[in-house]
Protein backbone atom coordinates (compact mmCIF):
# COMPACT_ATOMS: atom_id res chain seq x y z
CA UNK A 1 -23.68 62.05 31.24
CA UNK A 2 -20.62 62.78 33.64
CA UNK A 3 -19.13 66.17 33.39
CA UNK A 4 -15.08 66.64 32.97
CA UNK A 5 -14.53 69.03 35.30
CA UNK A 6 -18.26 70.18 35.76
CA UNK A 7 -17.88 72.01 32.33
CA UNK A 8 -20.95 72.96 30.23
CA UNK A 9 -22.59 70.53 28.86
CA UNK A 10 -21.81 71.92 24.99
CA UNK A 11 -18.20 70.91 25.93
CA UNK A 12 -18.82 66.90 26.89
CA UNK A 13 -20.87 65.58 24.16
CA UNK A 14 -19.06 62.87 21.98
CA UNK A 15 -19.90 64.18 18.96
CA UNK A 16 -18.43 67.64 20.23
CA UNK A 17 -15.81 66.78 22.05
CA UNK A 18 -12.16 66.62 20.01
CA UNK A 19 -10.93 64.00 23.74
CA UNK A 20 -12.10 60.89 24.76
CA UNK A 21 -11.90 59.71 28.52
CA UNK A 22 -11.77 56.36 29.09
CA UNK A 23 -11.40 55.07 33.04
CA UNK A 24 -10.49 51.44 33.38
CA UNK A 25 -10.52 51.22 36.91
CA UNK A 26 -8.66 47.36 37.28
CA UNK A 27 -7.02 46.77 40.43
CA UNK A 28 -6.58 42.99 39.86
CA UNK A 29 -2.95 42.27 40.05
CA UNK A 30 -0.94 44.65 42.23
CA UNK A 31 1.14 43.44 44.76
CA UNK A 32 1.00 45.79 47.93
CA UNK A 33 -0.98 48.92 48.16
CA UNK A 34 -4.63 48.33 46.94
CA UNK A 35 -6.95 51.55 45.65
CA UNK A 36 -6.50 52.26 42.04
CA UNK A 37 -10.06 50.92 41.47
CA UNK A 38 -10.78 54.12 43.35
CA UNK A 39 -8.42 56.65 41.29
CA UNK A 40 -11.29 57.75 38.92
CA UNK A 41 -13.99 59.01 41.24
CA UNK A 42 -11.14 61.22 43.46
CA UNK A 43 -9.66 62.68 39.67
CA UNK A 44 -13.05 63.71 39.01
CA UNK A 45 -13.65 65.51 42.40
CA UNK A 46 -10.18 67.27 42.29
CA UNK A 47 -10.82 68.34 38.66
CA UNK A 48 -14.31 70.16 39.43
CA UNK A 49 -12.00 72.09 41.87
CA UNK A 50 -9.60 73.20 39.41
CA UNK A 51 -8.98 76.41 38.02
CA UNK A 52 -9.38 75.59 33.78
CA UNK A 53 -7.34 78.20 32.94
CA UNK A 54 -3.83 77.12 32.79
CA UNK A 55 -1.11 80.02 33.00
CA UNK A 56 1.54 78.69 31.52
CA UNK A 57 0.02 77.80 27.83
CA UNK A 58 -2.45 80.74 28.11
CA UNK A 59 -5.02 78.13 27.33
CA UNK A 60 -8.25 76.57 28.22
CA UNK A 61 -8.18 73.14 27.20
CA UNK A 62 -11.42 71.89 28.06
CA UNK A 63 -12.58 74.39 25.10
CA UNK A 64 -11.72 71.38 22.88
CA UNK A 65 -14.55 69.30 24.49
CA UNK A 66 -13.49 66.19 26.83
CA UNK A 67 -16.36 63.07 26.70
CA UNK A 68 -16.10 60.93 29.25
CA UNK A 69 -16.70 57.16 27.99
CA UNK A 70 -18.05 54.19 30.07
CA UNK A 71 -15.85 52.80 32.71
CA UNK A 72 -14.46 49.69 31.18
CA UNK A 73 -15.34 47.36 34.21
CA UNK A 74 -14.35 43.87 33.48
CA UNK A 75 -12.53 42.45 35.86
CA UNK A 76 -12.38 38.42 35.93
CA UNK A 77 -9.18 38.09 34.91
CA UNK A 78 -6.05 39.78 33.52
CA UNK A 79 -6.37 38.17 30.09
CA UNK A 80 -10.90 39.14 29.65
CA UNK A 81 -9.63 42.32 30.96
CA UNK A 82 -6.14 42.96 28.46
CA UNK A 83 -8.55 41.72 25.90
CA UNK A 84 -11.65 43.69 26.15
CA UNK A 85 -9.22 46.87 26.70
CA UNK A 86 -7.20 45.86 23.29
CA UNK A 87 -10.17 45.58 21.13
CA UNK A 88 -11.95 48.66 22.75
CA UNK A 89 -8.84 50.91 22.09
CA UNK A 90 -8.57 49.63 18.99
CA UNK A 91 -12.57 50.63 18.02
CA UNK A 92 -11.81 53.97 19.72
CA UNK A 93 -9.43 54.31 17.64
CA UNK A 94 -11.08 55.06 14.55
CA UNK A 95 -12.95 57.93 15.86
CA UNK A 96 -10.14 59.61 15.22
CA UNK A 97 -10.01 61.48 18.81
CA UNK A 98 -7.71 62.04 20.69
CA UNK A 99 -7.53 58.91 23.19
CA UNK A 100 -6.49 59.60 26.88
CA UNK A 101 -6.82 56.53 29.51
CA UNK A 102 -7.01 56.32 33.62
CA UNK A 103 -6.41 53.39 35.34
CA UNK A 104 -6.84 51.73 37.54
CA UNK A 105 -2.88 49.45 37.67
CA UNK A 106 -0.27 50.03 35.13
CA UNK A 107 -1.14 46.41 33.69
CA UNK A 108 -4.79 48.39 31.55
CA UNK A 109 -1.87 50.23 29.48
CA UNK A 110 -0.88 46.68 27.72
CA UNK A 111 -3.77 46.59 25.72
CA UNK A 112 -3.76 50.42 24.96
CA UNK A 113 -0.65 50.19 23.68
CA UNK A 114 -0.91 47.61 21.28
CA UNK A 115 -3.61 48.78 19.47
CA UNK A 116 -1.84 51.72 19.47
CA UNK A 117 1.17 50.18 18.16
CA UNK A 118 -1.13 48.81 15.44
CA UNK A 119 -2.03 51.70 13.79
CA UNK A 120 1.34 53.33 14.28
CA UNK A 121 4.08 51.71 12.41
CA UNK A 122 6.97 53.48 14.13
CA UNK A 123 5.99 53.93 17.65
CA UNK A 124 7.83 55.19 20.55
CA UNK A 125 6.41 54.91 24.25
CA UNK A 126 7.48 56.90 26.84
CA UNK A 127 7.12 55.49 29.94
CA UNK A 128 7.51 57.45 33.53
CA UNK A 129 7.43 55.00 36.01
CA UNK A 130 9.62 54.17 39.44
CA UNK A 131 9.72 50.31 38.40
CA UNK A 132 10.66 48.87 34.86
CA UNK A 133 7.70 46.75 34.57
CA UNK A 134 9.62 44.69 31.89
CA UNK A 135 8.69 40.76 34.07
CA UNK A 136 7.68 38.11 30.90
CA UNK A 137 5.11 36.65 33.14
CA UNK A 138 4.41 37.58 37.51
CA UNK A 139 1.81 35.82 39.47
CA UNK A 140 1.06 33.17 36.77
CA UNK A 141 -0.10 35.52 33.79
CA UNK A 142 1.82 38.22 31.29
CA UNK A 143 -1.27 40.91 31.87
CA UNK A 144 0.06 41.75 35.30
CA UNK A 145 1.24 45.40 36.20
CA UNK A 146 4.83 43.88 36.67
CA UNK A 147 4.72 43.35 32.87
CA UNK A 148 2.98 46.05 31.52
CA UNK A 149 5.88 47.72 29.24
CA UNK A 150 7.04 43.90 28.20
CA UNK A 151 5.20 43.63 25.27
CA UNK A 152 6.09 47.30 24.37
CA UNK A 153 10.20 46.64 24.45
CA UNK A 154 9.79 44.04 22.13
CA UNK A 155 7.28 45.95 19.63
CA UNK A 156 7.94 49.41 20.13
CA UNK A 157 10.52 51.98 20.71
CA UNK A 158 10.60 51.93 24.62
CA UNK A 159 12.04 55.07 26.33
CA UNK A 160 11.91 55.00 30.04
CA UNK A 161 12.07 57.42 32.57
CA UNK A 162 12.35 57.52 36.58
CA UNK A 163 13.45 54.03 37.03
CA UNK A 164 14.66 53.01 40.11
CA UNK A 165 13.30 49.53 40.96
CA UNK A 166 13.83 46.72 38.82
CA UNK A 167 14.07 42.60 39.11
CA UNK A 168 17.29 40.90 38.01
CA UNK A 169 14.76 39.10 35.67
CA UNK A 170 14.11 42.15 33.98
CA UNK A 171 17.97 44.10 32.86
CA UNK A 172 17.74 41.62 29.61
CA UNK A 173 15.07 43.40 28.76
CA UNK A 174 16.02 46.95 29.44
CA UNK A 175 17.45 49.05 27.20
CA UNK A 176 20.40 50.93 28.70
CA UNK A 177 20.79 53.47 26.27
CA UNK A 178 17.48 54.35 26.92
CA UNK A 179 16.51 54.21 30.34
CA UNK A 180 16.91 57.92 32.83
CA UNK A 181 17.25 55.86 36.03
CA UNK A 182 16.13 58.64 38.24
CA UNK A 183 19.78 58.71 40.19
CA UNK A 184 21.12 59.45 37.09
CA UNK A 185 19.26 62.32 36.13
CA UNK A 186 19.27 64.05 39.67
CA UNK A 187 20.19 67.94 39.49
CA UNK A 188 20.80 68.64 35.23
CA UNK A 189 18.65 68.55 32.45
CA UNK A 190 21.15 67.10 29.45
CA UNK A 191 19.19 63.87 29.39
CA UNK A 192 16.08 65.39 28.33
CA UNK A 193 16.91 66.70 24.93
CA UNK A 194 19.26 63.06 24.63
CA UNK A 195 16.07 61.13 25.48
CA UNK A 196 13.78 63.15 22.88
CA UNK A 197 16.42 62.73 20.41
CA UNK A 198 15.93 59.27 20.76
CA UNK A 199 12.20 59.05 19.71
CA UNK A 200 10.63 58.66 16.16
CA UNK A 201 7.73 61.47 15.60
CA UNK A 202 5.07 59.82 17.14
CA UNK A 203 5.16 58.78 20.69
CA UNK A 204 2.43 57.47 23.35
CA UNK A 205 3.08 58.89 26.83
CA UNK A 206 2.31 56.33 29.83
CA UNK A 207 2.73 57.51 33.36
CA UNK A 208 2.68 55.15 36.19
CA UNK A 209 1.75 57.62 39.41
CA UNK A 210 5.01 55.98 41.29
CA UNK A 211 7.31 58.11 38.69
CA UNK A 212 6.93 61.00 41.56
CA UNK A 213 8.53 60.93 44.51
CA UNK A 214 6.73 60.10 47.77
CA UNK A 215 6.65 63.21 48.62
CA UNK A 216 4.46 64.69 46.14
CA UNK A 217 2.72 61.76 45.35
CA UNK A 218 2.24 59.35 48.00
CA UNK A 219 -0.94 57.79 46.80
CA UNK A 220 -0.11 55.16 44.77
CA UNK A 221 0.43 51.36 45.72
CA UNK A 222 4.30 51.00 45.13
CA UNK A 223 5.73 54.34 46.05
CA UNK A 224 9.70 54.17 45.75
CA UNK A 225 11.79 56.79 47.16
CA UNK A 226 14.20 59.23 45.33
CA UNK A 227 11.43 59.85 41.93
CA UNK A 228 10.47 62.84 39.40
CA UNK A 229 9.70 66.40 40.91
CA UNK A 230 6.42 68.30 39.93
CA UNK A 231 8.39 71.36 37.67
CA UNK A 232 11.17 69.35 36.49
CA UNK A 233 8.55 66.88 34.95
CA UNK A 234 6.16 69.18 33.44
CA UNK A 235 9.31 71.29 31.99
CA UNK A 236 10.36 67.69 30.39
CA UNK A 237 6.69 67.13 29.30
CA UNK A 238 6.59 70.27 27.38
CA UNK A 239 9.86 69.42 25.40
CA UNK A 240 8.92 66.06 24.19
CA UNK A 241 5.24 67.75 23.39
CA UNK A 242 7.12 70.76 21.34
CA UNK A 243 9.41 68.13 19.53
CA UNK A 244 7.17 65.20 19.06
CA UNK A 245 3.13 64.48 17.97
CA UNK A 246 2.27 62.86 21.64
CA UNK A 247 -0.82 60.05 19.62
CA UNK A 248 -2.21 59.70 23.39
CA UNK A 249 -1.78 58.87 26.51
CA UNK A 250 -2.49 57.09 29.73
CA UNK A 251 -2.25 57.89 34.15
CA UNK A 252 -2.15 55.14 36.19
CA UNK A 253 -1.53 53.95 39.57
CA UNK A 254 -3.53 56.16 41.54
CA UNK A 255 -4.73 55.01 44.93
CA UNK A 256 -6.47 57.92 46.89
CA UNK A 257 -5.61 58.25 50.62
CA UNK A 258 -8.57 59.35 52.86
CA UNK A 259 -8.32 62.96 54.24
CA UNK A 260 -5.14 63.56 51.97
CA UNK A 261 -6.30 65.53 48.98
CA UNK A 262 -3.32 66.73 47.48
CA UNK A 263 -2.60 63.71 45.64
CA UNK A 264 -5.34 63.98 43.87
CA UNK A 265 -5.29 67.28 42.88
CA UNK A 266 -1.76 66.62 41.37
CA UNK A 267 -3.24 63.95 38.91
CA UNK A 268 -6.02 66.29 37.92
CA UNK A 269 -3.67 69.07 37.52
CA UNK A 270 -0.94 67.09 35.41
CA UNK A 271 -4.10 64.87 33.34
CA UNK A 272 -4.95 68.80 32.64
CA UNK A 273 -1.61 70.05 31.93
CA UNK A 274 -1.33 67.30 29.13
CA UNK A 275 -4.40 68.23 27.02
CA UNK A 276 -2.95 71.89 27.42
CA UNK A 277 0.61 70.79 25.87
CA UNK A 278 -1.51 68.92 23.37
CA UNK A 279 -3.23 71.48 21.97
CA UNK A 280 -0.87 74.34 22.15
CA UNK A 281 2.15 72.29 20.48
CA UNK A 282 0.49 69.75 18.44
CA UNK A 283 -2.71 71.65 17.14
């Protein structure tokens, strides 16, 4: 049994543990940078070097017991892989834990979703991201990471966040009352309480790695200049956490670089600062 964060053992059992962890390392359809196969095993490592304590909540999270699952490892194509995601979400589901996913490409979040979307009737997703991902179809199939908030804008309440890259194909899609291009929300904070106002109670949180800048996070395959700042973020986090029931959510994108190990103590430090939000706003 794999450890989260090389806790005691008391704290990683299923039956135990109030958070599931489920990996789907699928790297099958992005474009440029290649890696996010790879983000799972470098998470891990940063998180056993990782102070559990977390100052700001006063809270240890991992208290609550975190279980990590089996790697979901299909990988023939996008549609055996959107499938086998979709109906495993939707079994995990009725455990009635709370659900957390690593990818692995944005494109393993389709299936999450929609058996998330499923079970909740009034859905909104919050998606940080650099790109829209909003594409129909790209490279011949709709379970690519171009398209992986498509089926989401037509079946959920789509709120997006950090957007700065986008196809023409895509602004029929978009919502413009509810996208925070990240030029736009540059240097003041008024669009985070207008963007929470904007979601129904319950909301599932996807975060696409490329929604930081470079700078900060440089390990991802698409990195787009001009994203999301570490503080700014987590202070935004916490608000839609206080205001809203956060029903799970997912960290993609990852792509470790060798010898650079920041990165990927970032991810481990934000997939931590999550479950910390979660249980000291939403019990």
């Amino acid at each position: 049994m794999r450890r989260f964060a090389g806790i005691d053992r008391k704290y990683c059992g299923y039956e135990s543990a109030a958070v599931l962890l489920q990996s789907i390392p699928y790297d099958g359809t992005s474009t440029w940078g290649k890696g996010a196969d790879r983000g799972f095993a470098a998470f891990l490592d940063a998180l056993e070097n990782m102070e559990l304590y977390d100052i700001e909540t006063d809270s240890e999270a991992y208290r609550h017991g975190v279980h990590i699952l089996a790697d979901i490892t299909e990988d023939e194509s996008p549609e055996k892989v959107f499938e086998l995601v979709y109906q495993k979400t939707r079994e995990l589901l009725a455990s009635n834990k709370y659900l957390t996913f690593f990818g692995g490409e944005h494109s393993i979040s389709i299936g999450v979703i929609r058996a998330f979307y499923e079970k909740y009737a009034d859905l909104t997703v919050l998606q940080l991201d650099a790109h829209a991902d909003l594409r129909e179809s790209y490279g011949g199939t709709a379970y690519n990471h171009a398209c992986a908030l498509h089926d989401a804008s037509h079946n959920t309440n789509l709120v997006q966040v950090g957007i700065r890259s986008a196809d023409a194909s895509e602004m029929k899609y978009l919502n413009q009352q509810q996208c925070y291009f990240a030029e736009d929300i540059y240097g003041h904070e008024s669009w985070m309480d207008r963007s929470i106002a904007q979601m129904t109670d319950q909301v599932y949180l996807t975060i696409d790695l490329d929604a930081f800048d470079p700078s900060i996070m440089p390990a991802t395959g698409t990195p787009e200049p001009g994203g999301l700042l570490w503080n700014p973020t987590l202070k935004y986090l916490r608000k839609v956490f206080e205001a809203k029931t956060v029903v799970g959510f997912d960290i993609t994108e990852f792509a470790p670089l060798e010898g650079q190990h920041a990165p990927q103590f970032l991810v481990a430090k934000l997939y931590y600062k999550l479950l910390s939000y979660k249980f000291k706003y939403n019990g």
